[in-house]
C-alpha atoms as a PDB file:
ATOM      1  CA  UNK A   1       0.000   0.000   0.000  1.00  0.00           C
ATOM      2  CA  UNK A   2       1.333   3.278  -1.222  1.00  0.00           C
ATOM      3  CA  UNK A   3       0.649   6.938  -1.391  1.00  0.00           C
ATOM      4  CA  UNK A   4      -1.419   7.754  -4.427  1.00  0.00           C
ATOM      5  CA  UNK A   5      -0.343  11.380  -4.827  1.00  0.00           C
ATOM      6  CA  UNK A   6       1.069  14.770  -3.315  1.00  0.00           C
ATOM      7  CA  UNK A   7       4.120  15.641  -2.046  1.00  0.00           C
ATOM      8  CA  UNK A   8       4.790  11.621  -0.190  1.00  0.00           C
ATOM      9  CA  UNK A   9       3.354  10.299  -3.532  1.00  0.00           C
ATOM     10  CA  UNK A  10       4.894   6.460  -3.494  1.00  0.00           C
ATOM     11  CA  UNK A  11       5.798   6.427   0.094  1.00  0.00           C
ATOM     12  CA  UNK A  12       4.667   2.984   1.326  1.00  0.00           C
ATOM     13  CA  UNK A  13       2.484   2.884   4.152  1.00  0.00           C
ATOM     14  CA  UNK A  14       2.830  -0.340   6.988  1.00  0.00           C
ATOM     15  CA  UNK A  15      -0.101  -2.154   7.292  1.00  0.00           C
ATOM     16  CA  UNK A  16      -1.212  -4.875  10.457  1.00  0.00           C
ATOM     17  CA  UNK A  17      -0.642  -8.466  10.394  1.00  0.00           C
ATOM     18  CA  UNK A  18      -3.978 -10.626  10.582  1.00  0.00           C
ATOM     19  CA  UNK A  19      -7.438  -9.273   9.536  1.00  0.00           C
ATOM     20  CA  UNK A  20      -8.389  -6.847  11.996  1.00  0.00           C
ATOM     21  CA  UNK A  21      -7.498  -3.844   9.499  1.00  0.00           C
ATOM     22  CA  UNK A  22      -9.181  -3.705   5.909  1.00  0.00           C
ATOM     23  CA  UNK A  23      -7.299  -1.019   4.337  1.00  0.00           C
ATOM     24  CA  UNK A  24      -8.966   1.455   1.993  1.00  0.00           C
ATOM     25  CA  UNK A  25      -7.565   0.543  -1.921  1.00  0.00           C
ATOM     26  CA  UNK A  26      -4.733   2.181  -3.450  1.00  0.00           C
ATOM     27  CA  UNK A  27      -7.499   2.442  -6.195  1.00  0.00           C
ATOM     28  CA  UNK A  28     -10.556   3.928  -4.158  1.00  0.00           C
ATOM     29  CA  UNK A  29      -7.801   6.337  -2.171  1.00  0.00           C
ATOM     30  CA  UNK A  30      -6.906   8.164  -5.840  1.00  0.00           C
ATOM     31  CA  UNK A  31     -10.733   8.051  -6.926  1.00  0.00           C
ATOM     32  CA  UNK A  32     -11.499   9.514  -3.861  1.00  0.00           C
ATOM     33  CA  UNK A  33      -9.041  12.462  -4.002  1.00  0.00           C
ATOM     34  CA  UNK A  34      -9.469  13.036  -7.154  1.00  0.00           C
ATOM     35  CA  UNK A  35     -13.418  13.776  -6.730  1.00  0.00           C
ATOM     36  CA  UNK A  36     -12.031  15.891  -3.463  1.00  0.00           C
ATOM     37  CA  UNK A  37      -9.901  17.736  -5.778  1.00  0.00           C
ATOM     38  CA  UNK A  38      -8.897  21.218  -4.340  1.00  0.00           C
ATOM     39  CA  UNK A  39     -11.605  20.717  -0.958  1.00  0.00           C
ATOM     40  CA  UNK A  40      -8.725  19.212   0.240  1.00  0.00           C
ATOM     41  CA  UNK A  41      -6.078  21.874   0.033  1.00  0.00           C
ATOM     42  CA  UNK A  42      -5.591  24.059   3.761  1.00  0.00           C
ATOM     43  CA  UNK A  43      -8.115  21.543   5.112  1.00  0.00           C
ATOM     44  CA  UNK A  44      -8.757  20.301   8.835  1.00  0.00           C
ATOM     45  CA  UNK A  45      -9.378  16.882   8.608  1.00  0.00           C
ATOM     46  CA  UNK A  46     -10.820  14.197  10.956  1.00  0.00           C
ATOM     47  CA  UNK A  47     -10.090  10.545  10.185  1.00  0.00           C
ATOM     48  CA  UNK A  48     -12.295   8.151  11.771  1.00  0.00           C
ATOM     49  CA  UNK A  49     -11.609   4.578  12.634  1.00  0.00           C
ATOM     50  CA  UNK A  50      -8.731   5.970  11.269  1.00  0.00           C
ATOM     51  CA  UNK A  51      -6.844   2.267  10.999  1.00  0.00           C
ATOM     52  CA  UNK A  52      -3.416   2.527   9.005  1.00  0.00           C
ATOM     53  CA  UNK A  53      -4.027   6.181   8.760  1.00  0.00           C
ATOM     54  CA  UNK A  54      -3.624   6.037   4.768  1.00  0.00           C
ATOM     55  CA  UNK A  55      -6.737   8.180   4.655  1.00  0.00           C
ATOM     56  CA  UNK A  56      -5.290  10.873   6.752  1.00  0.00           C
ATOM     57  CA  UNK A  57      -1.586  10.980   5.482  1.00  0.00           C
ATOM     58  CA  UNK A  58      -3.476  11.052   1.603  1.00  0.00           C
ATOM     59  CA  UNK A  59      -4.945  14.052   3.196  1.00  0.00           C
ATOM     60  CA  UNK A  60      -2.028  15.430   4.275  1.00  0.00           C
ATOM     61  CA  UNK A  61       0.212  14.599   1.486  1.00  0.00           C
ATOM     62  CA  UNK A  62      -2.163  16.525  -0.838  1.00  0.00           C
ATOM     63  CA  UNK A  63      -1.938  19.578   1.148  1.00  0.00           C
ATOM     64  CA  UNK A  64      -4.547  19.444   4.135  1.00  0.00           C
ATOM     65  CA  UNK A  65      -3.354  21.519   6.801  1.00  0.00           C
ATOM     66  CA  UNK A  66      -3.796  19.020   9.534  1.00  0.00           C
ATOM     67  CA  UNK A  67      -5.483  15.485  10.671  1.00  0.00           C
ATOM     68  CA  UNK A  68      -6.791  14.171  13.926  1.00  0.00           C
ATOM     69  CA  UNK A  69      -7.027  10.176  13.451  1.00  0.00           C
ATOM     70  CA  UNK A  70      -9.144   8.328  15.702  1.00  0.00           C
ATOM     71  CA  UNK A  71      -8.248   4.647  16.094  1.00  0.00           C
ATOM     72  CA  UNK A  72      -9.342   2.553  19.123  1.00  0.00           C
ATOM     73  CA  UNK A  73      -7.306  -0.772  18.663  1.00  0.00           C
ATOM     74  CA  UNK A  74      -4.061  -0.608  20.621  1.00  0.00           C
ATOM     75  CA  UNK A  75      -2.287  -2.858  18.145  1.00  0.00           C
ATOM     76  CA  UNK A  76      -3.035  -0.753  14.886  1.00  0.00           C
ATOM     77  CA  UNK A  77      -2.597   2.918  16.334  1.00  0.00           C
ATOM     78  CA  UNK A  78       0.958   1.592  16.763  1.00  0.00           C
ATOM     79  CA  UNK A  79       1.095   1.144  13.146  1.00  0.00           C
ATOM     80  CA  UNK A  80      -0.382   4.348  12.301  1.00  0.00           C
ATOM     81  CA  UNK A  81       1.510   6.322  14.515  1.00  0.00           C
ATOM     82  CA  UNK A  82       5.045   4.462  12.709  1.00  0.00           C
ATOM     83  CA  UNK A  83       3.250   5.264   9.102  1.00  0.00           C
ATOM     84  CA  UNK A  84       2.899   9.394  10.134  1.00  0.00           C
ATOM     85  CA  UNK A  85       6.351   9.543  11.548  1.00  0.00           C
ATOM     86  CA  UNK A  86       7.675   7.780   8.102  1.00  0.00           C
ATOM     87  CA  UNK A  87       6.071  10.431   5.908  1.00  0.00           C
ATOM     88  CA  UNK A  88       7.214  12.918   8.309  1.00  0.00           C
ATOM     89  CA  UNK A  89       4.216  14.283   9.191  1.00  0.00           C
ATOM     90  CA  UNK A  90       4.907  16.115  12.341  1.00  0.00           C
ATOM     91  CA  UNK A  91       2.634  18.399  14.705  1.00  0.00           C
ATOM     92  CA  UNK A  92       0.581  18.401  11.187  1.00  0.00           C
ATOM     93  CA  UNK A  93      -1.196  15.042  12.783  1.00  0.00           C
ATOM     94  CA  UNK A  94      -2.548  14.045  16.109  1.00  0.00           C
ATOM     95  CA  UNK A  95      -3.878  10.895  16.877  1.00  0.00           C
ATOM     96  CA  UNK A  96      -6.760   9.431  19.393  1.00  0.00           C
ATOM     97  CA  UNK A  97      -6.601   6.269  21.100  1.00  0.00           C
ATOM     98  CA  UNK A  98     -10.372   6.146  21.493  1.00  0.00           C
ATOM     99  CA  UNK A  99     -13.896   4.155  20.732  1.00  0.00           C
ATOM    100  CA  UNK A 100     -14.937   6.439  17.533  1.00  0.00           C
ATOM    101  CA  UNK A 101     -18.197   7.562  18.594  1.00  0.00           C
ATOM    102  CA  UNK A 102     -17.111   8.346  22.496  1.00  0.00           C
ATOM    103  CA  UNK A 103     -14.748  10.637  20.422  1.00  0.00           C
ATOM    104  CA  UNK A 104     -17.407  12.714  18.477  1.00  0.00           C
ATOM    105  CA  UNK A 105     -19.216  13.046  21.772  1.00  0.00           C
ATOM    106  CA  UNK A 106     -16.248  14.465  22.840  1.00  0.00           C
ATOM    107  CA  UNK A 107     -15.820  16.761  19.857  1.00  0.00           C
ATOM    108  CA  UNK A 108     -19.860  17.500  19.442  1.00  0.00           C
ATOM    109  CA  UNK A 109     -21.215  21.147  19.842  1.00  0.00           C
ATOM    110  CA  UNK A 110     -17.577  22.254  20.446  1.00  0.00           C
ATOM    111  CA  UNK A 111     -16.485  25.333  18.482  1.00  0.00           C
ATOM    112  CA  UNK A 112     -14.095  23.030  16.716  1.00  0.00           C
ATOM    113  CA  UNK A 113     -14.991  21.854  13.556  1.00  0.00           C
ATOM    114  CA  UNK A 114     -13.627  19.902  10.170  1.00  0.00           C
ATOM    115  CA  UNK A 115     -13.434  20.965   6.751  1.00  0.00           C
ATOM    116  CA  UNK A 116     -13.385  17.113   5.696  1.00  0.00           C
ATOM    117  CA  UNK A 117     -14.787  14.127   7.595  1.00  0.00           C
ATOM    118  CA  UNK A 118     -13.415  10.644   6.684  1.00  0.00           C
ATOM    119  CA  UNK A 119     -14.897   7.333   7.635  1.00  0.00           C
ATOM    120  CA  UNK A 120     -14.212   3.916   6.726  1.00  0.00           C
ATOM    121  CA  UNK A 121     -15.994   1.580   9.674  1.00  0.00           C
ATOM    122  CA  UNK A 122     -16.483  -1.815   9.917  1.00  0.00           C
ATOM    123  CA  UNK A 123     -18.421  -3.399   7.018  1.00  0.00           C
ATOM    124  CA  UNK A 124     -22.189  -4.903   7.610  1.00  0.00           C
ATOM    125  CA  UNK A 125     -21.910  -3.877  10.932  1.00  0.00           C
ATOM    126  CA  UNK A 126     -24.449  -0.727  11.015  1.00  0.00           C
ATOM    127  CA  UNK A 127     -21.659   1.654  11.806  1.00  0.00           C
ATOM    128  CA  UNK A 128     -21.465   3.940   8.202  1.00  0.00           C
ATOM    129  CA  UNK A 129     -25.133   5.233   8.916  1.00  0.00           C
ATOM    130  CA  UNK A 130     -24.268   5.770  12.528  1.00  0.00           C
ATOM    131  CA  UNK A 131     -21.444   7.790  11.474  1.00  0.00           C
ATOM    132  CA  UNK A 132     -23.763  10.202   9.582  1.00  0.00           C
ATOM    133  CA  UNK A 133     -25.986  10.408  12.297  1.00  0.00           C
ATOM    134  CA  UNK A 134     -23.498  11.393  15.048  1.00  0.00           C
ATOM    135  CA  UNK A 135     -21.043  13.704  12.675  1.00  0.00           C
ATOM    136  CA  UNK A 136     -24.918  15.528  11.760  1.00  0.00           C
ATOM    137  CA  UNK A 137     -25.811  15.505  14.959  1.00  0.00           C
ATOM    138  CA  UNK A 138     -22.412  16.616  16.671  1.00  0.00           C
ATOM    139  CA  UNK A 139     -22.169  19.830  14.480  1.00  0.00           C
ATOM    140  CA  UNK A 140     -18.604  18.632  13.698  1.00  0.00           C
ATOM    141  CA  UNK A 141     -18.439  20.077   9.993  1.00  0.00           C
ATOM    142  CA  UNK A 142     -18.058  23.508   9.315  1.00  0.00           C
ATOM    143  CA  UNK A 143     -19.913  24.989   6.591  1.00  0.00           C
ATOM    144  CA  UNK A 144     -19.397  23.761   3.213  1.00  0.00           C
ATOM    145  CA  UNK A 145     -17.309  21.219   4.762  1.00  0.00           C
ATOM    146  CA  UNK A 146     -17.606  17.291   3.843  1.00  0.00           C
ATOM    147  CA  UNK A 147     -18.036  14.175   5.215  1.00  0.00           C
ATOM    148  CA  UNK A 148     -17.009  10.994   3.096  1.00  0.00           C
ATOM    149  CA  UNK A 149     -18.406   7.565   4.589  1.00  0.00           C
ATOM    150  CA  UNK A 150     -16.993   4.442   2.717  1.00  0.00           C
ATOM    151  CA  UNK A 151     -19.241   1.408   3.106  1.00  0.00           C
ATOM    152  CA  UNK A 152     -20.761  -2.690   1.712  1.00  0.00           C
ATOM    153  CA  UNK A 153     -22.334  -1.623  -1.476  1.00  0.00           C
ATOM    154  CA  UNK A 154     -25.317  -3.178   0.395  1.00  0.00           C
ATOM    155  CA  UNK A 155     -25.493  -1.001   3.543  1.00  0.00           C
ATOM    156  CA  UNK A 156     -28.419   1.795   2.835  1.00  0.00           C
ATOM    157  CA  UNK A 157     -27.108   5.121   4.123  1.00  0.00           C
ATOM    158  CA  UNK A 158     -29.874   8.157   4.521  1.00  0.00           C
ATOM    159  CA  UNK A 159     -30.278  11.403   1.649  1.00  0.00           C
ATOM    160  CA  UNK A 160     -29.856  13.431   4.650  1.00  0.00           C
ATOM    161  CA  UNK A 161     -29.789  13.908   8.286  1.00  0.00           C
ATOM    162  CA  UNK A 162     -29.063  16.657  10.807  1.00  0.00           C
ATOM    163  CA  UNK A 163     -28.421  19.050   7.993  1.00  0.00           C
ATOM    164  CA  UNK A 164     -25.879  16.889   6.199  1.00  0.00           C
ATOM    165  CA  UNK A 165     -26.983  16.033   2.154  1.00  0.00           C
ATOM    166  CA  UNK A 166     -26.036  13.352   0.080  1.00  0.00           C
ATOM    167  CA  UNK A 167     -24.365  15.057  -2.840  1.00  0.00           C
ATOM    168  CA  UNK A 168     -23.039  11.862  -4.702  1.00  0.00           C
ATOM    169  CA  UNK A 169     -22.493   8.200  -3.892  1.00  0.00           C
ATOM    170  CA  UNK A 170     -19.704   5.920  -6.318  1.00  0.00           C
ATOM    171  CA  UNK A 171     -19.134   2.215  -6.171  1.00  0.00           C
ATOM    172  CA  UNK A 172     -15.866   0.787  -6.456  1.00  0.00           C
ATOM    173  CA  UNK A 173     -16.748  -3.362  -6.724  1.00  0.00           C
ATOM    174  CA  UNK A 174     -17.397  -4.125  -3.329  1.00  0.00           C
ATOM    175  CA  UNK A 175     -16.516  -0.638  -2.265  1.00  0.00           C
ATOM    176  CA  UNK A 176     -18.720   2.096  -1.974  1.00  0.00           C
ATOM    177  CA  UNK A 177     -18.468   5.844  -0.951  1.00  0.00           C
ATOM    178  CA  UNK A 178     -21.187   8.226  -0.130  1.00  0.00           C
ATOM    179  CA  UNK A 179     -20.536  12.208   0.150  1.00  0.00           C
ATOM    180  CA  UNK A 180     -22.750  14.138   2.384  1.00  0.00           C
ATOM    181  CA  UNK A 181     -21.783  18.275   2.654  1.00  0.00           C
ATOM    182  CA  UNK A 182     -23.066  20.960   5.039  1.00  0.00           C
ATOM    183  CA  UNK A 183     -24.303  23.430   3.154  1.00  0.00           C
ATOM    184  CA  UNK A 184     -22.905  27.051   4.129  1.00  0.00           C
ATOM    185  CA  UNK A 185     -25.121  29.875   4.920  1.00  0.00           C
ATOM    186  CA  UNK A 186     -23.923  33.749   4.564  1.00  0.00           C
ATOM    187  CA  UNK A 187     -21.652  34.872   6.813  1.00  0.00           C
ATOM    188  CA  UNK A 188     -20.925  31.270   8.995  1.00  0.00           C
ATOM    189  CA  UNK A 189     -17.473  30.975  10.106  1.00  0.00           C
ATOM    190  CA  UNK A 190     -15.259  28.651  12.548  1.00  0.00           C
ATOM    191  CA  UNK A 191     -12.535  27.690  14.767  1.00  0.00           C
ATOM    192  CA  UNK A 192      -8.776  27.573  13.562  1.00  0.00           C
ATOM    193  CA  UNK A 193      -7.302  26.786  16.946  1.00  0.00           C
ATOM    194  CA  UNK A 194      -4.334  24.236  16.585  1.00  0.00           C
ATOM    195  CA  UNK A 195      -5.608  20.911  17.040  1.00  0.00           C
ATOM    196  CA  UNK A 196      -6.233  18.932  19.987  1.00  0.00           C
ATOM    197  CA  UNK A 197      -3.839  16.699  21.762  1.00  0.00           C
ATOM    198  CA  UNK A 198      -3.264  12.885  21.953  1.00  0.00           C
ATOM    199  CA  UNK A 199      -5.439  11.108  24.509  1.00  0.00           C
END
């Protein structure tokens, strides 16, 4: 697994022994950042169940300004914090050792927010429409900002909740990717405080 593009394009990423990890395609990575495009450039990103952190460092790598990964498995967070520190990612990253959604409680109705939401939970196991519900209902996108849920072709993820629309779905063979935004209203603004600390 490798870096699709940016400045740490073809740096290989580490991934976990055994199956606890199902890392996001090299293939579905470059589709996704190439729909992203620009959105991604000076971004504040949150990675959730964050894994080998290839979603993040893709992030970073093609100019997002900074990452918080959350990853609750002891075992892998070692892995992604070795993959940031081989890219050289610096104070550009943090990283949470915590259960995902005890994390967006943690972040909800804060006046921190994300330009870019990434989530790539367990398949088949309800989790990708719970992620829209909490990120909706934890205000943790800032206007205009997006939230990208990959998901089983077969899970059924809502049009909309808590403000959040479905703008565009893609399938990928067994891979699929829904994109909700927040649509910004007139004069909305947010937080650009450096990000928070490890846990």
């Amino acid at each position: 697994m490798r870096v699709t593009g940016g400045r740490w394009r073809g740096r290989p990423l580490k991934v976990p022994a055994g199956r606890q990890v199902r890392p996001t395609t090299d293939r579905v990575r470059q589709a996704l950042f190439n729909i992203l495009g620009r959105a991604v450039e000076g971004a504040r990103v949150l990675d959730l169940f964050a894994g080998t952190g290839s979603l993040a460092i893709e992030a970073l790598s093609r100019g997002a300004r900074e990452a918080l990964c959350i990853e609750s498995d002891p075992r892998v967070v070692a892995v992604l914090k070795a993959n940031l520190h081989a890219v050289g990612a610096g104070a550009g990253a943090a990283v949470w050792r915590q259960d995902v959604f005890a994390a967006v409680a943690k972040l909800a109705g804060g006046s921190r927010v994300f330009d870019l939401i990434l989530a790539d939970p367990p398949y088949r196991q309800g989790l990708a429409a719970r992620v829209v519900a909490a990120v909706g209902d934890g205000r943790l996108l800032a206007p205009g900002g997006r939230l990208v849920v990959e998901h089983d072709p077969r899970e059924v993820l809502p049009d909309g909740v808590a403000g959040l629309e479905c703008a565009d779905r893609r399938r990928y063979g067994d891979t699929a990717l829904s994109f909700y935004v927040l649509p910004a209203r007139k004069g909305e603004s947010h937080d650009h405080r450096p990000l928070p600390g490890e846990l």
